[in-house]
Protein backbone atom coordinates (compact mmCIF):
# COMPACT_ATOMS: atom_id res chain seq x y z
CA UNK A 1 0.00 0.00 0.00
CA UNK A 2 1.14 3.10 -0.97
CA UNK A 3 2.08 6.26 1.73
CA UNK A 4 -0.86 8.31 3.13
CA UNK A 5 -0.89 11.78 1.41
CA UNK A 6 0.02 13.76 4.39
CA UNK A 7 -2.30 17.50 4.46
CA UNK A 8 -1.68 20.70 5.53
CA UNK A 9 -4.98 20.93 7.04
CA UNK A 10 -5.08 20.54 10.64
CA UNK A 11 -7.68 20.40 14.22
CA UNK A 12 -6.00 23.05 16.82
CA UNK A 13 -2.97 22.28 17.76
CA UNK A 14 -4.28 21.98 21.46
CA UNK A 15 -6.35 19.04 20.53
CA UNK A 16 -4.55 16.21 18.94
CA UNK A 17 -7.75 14.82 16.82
CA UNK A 18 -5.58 16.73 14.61
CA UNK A 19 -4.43 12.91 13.63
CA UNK A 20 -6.69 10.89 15.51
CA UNK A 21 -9.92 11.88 14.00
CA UNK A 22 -8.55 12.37 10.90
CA UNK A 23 -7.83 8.77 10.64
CA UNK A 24 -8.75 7.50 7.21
CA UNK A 25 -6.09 7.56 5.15
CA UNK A 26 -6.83 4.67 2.87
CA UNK A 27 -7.83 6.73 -0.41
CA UNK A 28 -4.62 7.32 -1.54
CA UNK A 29 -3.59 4.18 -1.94
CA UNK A 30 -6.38 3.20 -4.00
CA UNK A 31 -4.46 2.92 -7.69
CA UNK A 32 -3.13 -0.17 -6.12
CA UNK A 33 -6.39 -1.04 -3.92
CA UNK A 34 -8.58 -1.04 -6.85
CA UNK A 35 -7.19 -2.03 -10.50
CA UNK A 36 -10.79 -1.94 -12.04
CA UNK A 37 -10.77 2.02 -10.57
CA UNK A 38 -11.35 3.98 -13.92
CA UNK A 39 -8.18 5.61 -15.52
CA UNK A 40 -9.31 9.61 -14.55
CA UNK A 41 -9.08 8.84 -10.63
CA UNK A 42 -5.62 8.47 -10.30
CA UNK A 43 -4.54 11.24 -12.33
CA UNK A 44 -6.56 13.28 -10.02
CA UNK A 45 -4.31 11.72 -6.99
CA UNK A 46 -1.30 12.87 -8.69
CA UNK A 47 -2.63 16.27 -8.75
CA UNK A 48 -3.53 16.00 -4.89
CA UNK A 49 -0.24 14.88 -3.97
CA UNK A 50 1.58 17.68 -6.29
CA UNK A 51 -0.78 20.07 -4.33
CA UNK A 52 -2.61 20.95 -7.52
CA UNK A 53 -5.83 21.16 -5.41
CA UNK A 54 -7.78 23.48 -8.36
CA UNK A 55 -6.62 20.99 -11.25
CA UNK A 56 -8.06 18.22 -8.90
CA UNK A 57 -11.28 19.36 -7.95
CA UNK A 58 -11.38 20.11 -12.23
CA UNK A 59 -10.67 16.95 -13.16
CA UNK A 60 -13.32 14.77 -10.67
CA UNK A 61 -15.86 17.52 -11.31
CA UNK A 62 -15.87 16.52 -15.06
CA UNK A 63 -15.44 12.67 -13.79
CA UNK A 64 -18.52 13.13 -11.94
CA UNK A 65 -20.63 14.68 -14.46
CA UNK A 66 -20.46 11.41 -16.44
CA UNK A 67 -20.80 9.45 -13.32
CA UNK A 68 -22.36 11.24 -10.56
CA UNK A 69 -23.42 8.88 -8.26
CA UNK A 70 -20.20 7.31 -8.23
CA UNK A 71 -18.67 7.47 -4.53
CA UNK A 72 -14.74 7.08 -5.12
CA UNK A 73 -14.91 10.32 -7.04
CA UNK A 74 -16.86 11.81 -4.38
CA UNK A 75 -14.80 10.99 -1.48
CA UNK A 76 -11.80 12.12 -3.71
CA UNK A 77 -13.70 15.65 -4.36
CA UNK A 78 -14.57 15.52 -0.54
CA UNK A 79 -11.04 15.23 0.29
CA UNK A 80 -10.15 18.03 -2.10
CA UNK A 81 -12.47 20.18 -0.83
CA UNK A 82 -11.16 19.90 2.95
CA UNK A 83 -7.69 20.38 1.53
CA UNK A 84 -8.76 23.66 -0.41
CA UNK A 85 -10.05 25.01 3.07
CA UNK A 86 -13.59 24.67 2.23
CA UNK A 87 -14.96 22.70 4.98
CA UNK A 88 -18.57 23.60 4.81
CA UNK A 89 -18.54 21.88 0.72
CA UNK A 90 -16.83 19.16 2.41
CA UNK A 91 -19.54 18.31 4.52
CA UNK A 92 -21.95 18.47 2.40
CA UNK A 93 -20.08 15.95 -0.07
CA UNK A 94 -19.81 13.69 2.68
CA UNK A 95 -23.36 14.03 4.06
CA UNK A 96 -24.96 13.42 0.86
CA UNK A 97 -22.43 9.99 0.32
CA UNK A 98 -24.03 9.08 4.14
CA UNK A 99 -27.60 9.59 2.68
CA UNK A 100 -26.52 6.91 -0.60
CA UNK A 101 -24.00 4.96 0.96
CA UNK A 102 -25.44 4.53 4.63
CA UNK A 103 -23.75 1.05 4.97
CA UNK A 104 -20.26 2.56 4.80
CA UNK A 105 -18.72 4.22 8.24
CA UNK A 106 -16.03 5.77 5.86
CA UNK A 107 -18.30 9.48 5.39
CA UNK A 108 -19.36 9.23 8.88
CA UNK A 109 -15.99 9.23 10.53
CA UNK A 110 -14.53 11.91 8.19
CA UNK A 111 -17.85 14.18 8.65
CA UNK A 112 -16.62 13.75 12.42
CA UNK A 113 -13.10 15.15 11.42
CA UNK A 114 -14.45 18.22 9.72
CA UNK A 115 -17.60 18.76 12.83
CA UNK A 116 -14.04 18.45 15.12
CA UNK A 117 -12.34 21.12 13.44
CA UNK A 118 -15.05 23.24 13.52
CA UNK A 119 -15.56 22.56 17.68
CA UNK A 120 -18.75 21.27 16.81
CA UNK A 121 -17.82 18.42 19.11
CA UNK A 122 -21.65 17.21 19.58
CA UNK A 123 -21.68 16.85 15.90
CA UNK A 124 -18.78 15.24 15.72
CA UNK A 125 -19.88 12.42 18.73
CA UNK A 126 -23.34 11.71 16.25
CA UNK A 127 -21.33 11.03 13.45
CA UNK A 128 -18.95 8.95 15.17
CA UNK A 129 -21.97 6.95 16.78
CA UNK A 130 -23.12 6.65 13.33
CA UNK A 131 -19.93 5.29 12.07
CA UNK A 132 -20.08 2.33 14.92
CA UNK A 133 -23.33 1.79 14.33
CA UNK A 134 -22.95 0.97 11.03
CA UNK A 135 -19.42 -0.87 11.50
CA UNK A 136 -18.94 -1.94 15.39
CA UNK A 137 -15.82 -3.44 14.93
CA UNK A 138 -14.88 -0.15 13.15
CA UNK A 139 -11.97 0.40 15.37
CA UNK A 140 -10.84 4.38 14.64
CA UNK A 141 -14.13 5.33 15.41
CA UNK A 142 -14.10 4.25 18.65
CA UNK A 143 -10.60 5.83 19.30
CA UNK A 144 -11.93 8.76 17.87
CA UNK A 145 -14.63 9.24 19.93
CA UNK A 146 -12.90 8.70 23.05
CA UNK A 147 -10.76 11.99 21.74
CA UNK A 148 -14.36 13.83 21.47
CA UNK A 149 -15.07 12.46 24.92
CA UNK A 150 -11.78 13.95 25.98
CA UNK A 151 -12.34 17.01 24.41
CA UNK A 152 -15.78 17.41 25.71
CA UNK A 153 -14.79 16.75 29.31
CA UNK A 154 -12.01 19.06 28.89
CA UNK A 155 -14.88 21.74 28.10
CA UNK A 156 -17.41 20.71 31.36
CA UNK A 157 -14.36 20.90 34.05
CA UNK A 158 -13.06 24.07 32.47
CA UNK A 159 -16.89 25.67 32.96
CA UNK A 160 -16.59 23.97 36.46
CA UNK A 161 -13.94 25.66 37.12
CA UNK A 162 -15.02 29.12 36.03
CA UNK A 163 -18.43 28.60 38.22
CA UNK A 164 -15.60 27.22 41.31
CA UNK A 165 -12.47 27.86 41.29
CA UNK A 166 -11.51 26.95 44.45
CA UNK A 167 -12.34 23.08 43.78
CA UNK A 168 -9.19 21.26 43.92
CA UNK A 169 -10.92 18.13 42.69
CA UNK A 170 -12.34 19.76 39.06
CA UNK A 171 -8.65 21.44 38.96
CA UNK A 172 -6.65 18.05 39.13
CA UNK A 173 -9.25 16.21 36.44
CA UNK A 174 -8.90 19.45 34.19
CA UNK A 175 -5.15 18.96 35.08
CA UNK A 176 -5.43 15.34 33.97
CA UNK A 177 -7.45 15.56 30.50
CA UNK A 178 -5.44 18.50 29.33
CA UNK A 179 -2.05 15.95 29.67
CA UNK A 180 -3.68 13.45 27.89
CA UNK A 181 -5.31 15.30 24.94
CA UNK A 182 -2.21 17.08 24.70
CA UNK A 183 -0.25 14.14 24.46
CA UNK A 184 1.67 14.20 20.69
CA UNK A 185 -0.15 11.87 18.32
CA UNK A 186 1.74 8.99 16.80
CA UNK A 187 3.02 9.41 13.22
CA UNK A 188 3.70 6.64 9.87
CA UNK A 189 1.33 4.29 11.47
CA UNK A 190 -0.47 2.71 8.53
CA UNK A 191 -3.70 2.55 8.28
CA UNK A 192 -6.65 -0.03 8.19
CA UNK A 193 -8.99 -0.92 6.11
CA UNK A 194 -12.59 -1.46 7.01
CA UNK A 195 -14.19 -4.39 7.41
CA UNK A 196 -16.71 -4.53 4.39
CA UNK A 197 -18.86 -6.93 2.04
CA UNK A 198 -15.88 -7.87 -0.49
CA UNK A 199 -16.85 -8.05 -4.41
CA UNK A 200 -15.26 -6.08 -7.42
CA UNK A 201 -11.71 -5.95 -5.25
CA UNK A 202 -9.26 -8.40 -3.50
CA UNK A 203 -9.70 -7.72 0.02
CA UNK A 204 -6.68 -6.08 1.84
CA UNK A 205 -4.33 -7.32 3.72
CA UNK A 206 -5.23 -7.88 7.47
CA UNK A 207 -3.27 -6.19 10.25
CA UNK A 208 -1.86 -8.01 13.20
CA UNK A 209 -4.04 -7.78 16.05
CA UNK A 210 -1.44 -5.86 17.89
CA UNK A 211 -1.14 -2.60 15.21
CA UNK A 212 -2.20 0.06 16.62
CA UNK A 213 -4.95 1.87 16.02
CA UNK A 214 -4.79 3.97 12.48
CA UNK A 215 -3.69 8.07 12.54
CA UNK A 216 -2.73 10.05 9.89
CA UNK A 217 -2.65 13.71 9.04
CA UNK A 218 -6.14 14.33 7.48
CA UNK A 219 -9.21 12.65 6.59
CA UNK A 220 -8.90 9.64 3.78
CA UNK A 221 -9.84 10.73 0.25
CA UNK A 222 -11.54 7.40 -0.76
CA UNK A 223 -12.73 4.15 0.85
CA UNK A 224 -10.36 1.08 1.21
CA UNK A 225 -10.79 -1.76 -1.55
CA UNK A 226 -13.05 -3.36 0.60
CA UNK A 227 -15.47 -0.52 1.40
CA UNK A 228 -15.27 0.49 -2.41
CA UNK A 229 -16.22 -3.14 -3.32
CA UNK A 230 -19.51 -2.59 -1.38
CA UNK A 231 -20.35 0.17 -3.27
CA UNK A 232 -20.60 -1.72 -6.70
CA UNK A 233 -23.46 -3.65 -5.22
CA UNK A 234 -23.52 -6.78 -6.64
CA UNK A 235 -26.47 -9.19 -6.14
CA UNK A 236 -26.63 -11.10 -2.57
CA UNK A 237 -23.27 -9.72 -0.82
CA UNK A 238 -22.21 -11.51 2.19
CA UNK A 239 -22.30 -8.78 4.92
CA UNK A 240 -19.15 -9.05 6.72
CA UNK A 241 -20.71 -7.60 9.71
CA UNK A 242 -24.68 -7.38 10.84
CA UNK A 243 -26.83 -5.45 9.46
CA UNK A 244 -28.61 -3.14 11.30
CA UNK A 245 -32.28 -2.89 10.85
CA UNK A 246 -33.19 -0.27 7.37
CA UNK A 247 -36.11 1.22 9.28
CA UNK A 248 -34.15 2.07 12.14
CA UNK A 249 -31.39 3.70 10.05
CA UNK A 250 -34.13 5.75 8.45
CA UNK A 251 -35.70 7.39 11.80
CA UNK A 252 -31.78 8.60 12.85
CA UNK A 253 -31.85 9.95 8.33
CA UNK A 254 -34.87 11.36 9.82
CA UNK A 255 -33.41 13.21 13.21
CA UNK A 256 -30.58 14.27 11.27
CA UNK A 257 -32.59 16.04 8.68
CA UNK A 258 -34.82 17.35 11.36
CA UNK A 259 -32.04 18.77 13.66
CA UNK A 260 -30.29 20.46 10.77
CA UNK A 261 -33.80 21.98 9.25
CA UNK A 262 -33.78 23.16 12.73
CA UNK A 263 -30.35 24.67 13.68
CA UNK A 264 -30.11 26.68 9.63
CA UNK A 265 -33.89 27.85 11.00
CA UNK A 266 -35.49 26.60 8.02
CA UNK A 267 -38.78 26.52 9.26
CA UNK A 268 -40.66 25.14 5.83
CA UNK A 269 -38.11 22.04 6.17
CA UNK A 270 -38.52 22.26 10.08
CA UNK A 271 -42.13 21.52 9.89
CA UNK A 272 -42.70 19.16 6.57
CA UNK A 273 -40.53 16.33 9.66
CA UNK A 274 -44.17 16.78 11.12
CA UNK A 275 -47.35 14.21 10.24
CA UNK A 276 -50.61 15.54 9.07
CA UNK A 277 -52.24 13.92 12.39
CA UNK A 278 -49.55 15.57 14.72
CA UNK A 279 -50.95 15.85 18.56
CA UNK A 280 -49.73 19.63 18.87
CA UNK A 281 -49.05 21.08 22.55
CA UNK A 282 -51.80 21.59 25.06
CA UNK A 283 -54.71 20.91 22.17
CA UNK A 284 -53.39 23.90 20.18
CA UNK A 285 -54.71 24.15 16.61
CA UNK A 286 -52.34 23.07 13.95
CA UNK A 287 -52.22 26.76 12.67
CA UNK A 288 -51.65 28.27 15.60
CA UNK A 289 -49.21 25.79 16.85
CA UNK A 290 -46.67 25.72 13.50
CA UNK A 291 -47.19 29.93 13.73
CA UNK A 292 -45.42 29.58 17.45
CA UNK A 293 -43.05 27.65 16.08
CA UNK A 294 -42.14 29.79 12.96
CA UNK A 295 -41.85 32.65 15.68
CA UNK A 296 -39.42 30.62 18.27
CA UNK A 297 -37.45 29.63 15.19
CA UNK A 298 -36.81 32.14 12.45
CA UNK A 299 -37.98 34.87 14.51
CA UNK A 300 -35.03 33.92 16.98
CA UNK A 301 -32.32 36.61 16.95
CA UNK A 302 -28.86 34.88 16.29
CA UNK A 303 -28.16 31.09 15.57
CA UNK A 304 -29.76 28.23 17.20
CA UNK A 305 -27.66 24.98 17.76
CA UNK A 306 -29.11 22.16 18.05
CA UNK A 307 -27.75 18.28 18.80
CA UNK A 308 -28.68 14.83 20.62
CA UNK A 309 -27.04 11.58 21.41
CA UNK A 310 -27.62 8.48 20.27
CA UNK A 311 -31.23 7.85 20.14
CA UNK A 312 -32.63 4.43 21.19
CA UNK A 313 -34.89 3.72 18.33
CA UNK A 314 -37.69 1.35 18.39
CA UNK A 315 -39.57 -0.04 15.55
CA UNK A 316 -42.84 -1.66 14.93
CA UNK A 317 -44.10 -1.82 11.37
CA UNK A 318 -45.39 1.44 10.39
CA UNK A 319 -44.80 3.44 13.87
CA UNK A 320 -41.52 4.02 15.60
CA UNK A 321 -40.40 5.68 19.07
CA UNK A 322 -37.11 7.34 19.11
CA UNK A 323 -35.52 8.63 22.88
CA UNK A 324 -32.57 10.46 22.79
CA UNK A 325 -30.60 13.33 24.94
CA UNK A 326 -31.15 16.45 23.00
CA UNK A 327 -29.33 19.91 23.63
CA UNK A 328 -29.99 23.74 22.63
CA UNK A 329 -28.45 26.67 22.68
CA UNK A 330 -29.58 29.85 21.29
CA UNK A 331 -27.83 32.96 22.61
CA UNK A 332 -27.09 32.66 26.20
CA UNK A 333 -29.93 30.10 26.72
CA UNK A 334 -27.89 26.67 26.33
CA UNK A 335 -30.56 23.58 27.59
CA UNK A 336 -30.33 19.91 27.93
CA UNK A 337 -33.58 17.38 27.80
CA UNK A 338 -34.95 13.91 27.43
CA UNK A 339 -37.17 14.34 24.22
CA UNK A 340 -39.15 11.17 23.43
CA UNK A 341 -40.33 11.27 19.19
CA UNK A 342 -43.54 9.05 18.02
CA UNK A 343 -42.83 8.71 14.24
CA UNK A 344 -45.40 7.10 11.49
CA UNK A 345 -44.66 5.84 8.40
CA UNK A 346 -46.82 7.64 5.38
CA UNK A 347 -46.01 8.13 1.69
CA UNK A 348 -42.89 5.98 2.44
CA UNK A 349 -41.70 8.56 4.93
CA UNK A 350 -41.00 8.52 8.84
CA UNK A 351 -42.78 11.85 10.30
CA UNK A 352 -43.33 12.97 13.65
CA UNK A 353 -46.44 12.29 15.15
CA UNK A 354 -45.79 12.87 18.76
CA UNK A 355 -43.35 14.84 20.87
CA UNK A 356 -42.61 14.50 24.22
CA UNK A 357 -39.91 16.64 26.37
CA UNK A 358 -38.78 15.98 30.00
């Protein structure tokens, strides 16, 4: 396997996801991965490694207006993008590749990279949960996340701390995360490949179980031979792994879509997550009720942030219950609560029927 391509792009230099999260850094060793990749792909590797980011992004934009759908060329623009200093693109490359690729953690772990550089460490824990949800044995996502963890730790003592500074307990913890997230990340480890339904590719070559876990300097540009074998689809694959349940995978689509409609105050989107037969607040009228909601949203001064955890999602046949830890901030208000959704399944879509906060 060919060497990493190493990136200027880097997390703060305080917070050493710098190489941990940015973990995958399989794609460039794809023109060996992958000899059935078409010829245009690794010319546009050259031009990454040269630095020739514009020529790059060029050359897979005309790739992928012959083949759009195709997900090594997106991962590869994805990759560019990140490296051009345009993470917001970035995200949405990979976003959309989690919305047609769901079975890969690949787009999920490096959506977590860009959410990381951005602070957006909430963000950056979903994703990651995502990843191992869809891989468990996907072992850099579960380093990773401990580094969010870290990170996110690192931020509750440090407000402890402002609130009490005389505690001597919160001071020694702070003490203690701050050494280990500033700890200097390990370098020329190779990396892994994921574990993935093998077809179009030979698989790669296992790693002893005593390699360490995978770092590298920035996000991978394309998935491994075995992850890019998964894309082609072919008829009956044998899952390496379990597969999680489809209906299940579309409620947290769902809460994802819902969350973001919510935090960019798109209030049209914001509402169309809601069921004709919704059970509004305190037997408010459907008109009045979305009309307090367009005011709390768009007519909120500022941005509005909003995340959850994991949600425990439960499905049976056309209705599903999703729980989950869900937090807000808008301004100086910054809230935490146990929301409870009810969703039904109409027209092929999961929408909110119910909503319950505590």
């Amino acid at each position: 396997m060919t060497a990493p391509l190493p990136s200027p792009a880097r997390v703060s230099a305080r917070f050493p996801l710098r190489a941990k999260l940015c973990a995958l850094a399989l794609g460039l060793a794809l023109g060996g991965a992958l000899p059935a990749l078409a010829d245009d792909l690794p010319d546009v590797q050259r031009l990454v490694k040269q630095g020739q980011y514009a020529q790059a992004l060029g050359k897979v934009d005309a790739y992928l207006s012959g083949k759009p759908k195709d997900a090594q060329g997106r991962f590869l623009k994805g990759l560019i993008l990140t490296e051009m200093g345009k993470p917001a693109e970035a995200v949405a490359v990979f976003t959309k590749l989690t919305e047609d690729y769901p079975e890969l953690p690949e787009p999920y772990n490096n959506l977590a990279v860009l959410y990381a550089q951005q602070k957006q460490y909430d963000k950056a824990r979903t994703a990651l949960e995502m990843a191992i949800r869809t891989h468990p044995s996907y072992a850099i996502a579960y380093e990773n996340l401990g580094d969010v963890y870290a990170k996110l730790a690192s931020q509750a003592y440090d407000k402890a701390l402002q609130l009490d500074s005389s505690n001597s307990s919160t001071q020694n913890k702070l003490s203690l995360i701050r050494d280990l997230i500033s700890t200097p990340a390990r370098a020329n480890v190779r990396p892994q490949p994921p574990a993935a339904p093998l077809a179009a590719a030979p698989a790669a070559k296992p790693q002893p179980a005593a390699t360490p876990a995978p770092t590298a300097a920035i996000i991978a540009a394309t998935p491994g031979a075995a992850s890019a074998a998964a894309l082609a689809k072919p008829a009956d694959p044998k899952p390496a792994a379990p597969k999680t349940d489809p209906a299940a995978d579309d409620i947290v689509k769902t809460l994802n879509n819902w969350v973001e409609a919510w935090s960019r105050k798109d209030v049209k989107a914001y509402l169309a997550h809601y069921a004709a037969d919704f059970r509004t607040p305190k037997g408010m009228s459907r008109k009045a009720w979305e009309a307090e909601r367009q005011d709390r949203i768009a007519g909120k001064a500022g941005k509005i942030s909003v995340s959850y955890e994991q949600p425990q999602v439960t499905v049976n046949g056309d209705k599903a219950t999703a729980k989950f830890r869900q937090r807000y901030k808008a301004g100086s208000l910054n809230t935490s609560t146990t929301k409870t959704l009810v969703f039904v399944r109409s027209a092929g879509k999961w929408l909110i029927q119910e909503e319950n906060s505590r």
